[in-house]
Protein backbone atom coordinates (compact mmCIF):
# COMPACT_ATOMS: atom_id res chain seq x y z
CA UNK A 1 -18.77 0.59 30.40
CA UNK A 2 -17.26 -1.42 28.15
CA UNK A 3 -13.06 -2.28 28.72
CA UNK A 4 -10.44 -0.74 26.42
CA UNK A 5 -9.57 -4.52 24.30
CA UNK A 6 -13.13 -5.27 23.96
CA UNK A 7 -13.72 -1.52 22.05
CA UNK A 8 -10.54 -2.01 20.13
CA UNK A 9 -11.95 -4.85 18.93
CA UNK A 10 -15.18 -3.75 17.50
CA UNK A 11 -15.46 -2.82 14.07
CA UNK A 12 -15.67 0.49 13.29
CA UNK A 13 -19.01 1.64 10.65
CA UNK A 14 -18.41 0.75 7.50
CA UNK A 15 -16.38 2.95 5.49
CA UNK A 16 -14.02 3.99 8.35
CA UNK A 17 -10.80 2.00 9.11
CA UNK A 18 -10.15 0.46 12.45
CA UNK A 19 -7.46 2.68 14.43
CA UNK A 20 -5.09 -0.28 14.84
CA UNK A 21 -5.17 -1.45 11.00
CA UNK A 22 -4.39 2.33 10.97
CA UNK A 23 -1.27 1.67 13.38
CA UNK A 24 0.02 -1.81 11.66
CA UNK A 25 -0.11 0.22 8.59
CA UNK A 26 2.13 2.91 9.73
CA UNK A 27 4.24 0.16 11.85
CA UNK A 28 4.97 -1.71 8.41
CA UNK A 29 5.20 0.98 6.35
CA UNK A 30 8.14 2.75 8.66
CA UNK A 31 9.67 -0.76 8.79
CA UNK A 32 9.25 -0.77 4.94
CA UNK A 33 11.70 2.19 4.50
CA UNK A 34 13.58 0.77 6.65
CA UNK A 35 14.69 -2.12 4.61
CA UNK A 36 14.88 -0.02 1.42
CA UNK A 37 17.39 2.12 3.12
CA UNK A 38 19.36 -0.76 4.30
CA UNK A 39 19.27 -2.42 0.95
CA UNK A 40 20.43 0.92 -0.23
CA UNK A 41 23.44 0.66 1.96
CA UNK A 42 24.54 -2.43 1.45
CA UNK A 43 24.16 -1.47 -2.16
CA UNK A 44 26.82 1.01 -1.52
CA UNK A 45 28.92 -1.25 0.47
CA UNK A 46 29.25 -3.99 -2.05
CA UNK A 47 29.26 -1.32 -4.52
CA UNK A 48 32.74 -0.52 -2.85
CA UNK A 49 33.28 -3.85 -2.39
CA UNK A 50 33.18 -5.16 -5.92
CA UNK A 51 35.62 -1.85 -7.18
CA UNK A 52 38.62 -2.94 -4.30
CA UNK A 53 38.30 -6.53 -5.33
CA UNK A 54 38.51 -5.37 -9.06
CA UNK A 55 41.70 -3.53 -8.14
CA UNK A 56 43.67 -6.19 -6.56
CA UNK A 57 42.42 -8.55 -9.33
CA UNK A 58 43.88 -6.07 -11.86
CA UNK A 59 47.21 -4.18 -10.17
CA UNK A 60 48.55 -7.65 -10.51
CA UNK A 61 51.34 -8.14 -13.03
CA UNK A 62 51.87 -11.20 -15.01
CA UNK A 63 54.83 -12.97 -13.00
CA UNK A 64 52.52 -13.98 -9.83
CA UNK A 65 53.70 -16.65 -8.12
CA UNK A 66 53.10 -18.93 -4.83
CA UNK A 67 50.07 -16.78 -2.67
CA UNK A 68 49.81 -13.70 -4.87
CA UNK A 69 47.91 -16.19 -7.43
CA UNK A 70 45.72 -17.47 -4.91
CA UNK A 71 45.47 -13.71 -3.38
CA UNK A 72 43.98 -12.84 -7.32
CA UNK A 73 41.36 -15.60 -6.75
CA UNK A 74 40.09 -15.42 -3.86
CA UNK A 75 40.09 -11.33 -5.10
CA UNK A 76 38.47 -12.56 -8.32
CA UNK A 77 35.88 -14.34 -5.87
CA UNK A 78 35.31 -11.50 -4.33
CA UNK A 79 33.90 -9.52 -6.91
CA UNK A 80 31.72 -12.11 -8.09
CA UNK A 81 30.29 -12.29 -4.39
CA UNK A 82 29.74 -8.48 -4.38
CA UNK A 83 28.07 -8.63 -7.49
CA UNK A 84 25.64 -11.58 -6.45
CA UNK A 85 25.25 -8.88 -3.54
CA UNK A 86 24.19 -6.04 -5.81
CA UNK A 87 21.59 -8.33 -8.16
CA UNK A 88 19.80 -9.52 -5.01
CA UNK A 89 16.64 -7.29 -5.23
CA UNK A 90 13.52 -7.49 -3.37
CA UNK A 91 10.49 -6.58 -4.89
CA UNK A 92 8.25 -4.13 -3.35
CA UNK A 93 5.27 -3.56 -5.38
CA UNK A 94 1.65 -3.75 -4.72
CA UNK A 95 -0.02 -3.82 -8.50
CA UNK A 96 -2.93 -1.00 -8.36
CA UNK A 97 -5.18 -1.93 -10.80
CA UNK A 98 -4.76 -5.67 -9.26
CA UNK A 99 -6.31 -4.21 -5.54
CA UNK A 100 -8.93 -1.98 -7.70
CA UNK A 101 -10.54 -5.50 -9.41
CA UNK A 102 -9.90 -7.71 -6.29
CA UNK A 103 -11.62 -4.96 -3.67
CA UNK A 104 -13.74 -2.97 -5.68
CA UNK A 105 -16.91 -2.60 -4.20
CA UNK A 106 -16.18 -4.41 -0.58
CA UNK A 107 -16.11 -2.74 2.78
CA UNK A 108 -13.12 -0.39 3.56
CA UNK A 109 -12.47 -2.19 6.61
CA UNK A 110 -11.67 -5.67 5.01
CA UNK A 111 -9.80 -3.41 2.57
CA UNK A 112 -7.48 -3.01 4.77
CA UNK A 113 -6.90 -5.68 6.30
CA UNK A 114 -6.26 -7.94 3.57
CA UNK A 115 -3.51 -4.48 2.42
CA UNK A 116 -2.03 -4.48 5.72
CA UNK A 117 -1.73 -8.44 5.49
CA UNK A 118 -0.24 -7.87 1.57
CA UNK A 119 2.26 -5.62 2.89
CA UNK A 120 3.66 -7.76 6.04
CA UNK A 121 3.94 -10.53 3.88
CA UNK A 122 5.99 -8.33 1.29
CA UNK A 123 8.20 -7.19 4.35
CA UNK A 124 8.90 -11.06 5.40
CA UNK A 125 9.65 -12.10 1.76
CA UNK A 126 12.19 -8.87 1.42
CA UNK A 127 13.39 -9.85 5.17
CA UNK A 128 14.24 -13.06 3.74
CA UNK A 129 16.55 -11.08 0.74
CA UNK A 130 17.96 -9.36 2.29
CA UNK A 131 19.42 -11.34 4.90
CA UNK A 132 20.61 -13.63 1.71
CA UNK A 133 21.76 -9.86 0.63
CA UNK A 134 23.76 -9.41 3.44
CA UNK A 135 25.66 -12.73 3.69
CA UNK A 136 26.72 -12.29 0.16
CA UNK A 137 28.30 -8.90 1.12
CA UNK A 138 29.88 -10.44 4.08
CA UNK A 139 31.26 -13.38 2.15
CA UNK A 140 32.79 -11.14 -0.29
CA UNK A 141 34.00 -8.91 2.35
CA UNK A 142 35.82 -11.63 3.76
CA UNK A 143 36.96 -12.80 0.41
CA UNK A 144 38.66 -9.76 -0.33
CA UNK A 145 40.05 -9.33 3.11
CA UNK A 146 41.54 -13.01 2.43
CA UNK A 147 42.73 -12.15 -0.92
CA UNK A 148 44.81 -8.63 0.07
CA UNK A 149 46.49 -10.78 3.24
CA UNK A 150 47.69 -13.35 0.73
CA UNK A 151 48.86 -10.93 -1.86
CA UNK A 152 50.73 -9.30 0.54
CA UNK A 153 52.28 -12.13 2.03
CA UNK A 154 53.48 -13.15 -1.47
CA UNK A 155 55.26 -9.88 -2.18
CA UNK A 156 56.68 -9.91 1.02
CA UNK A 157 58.05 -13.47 0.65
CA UNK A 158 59.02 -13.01 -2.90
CA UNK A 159 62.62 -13.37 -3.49
């Protein structure tokens, strides 16, 4: 009798995918929504982000002096940080007609493997945006949490 590792690694007939290609498939696609739904949060966030920054930026009136100017900066910077947020986009897609040419006629099995192997490379590459995604939200987060503490220490300091 034959032990559990050595069947799992046996391919199955041709035509019919291995049961842990099957599982790795599942594992990266659920990891795959994942990310879109944090991407779609952040989204949000800056999003929310980007509008606050864009208020203190414009409630300001035209006398500003001392740290309300550099409180309309560093708000101004803000917004530009939040944007660079929102235009950070992974891309997701897996051209069909691209897999139909490339694996037409080959055996299911090596099918997919080479998908599963197209798809965890697509989840390291968004990975990698979306951790850039993420600092840019933080940065801008800070930014504007910099930019309300010096506008009001100005108006509290202004004579």
């Amino acid at each position: 009798m034959s032990s559990p590792a050595v069947a799992s690694q046996t391919p199955e007939p041709e035509g019919k995918p291995r049961p842990d290609l099957q599982l790795i498939g599942d594992v990266v696609e659920r990891e795959h929504a994942s990310q879109i739904r944090e991407i779609a949060e952040l989204d949000t966030k800056a999003g929310l982000l980007l509008g606050l920054s864009g208020v203190v930026v414009s409630l300001q009136k035209a006398s500003l002096v001392g740290l309300q100017v550099l409180g309309v900066r560093v708000a101004a910077v803000a917004c530009f940080l939040a944007l660079f947020s929102l235009f950070v986009r992974p891309s997701y897609s897996i051209d069909p007609e691209k897999l139909r040419q490339r694996y037409a006629g080959q055996e299911r099995v090596s099918i997919m493997e080479r998908i599963v192997d197209t798809r965890c490379d697509l989840y390291r590459r968004a990975a990698r945006l979306l951790s850039v995604k993420n600092s840019f939200f933080i940065l801008a987060a800070i930014a504007l949490a910099v930019s309300v503490l010096f506008t009001v220490i100005g108006i509290s300091t202004k004579p």
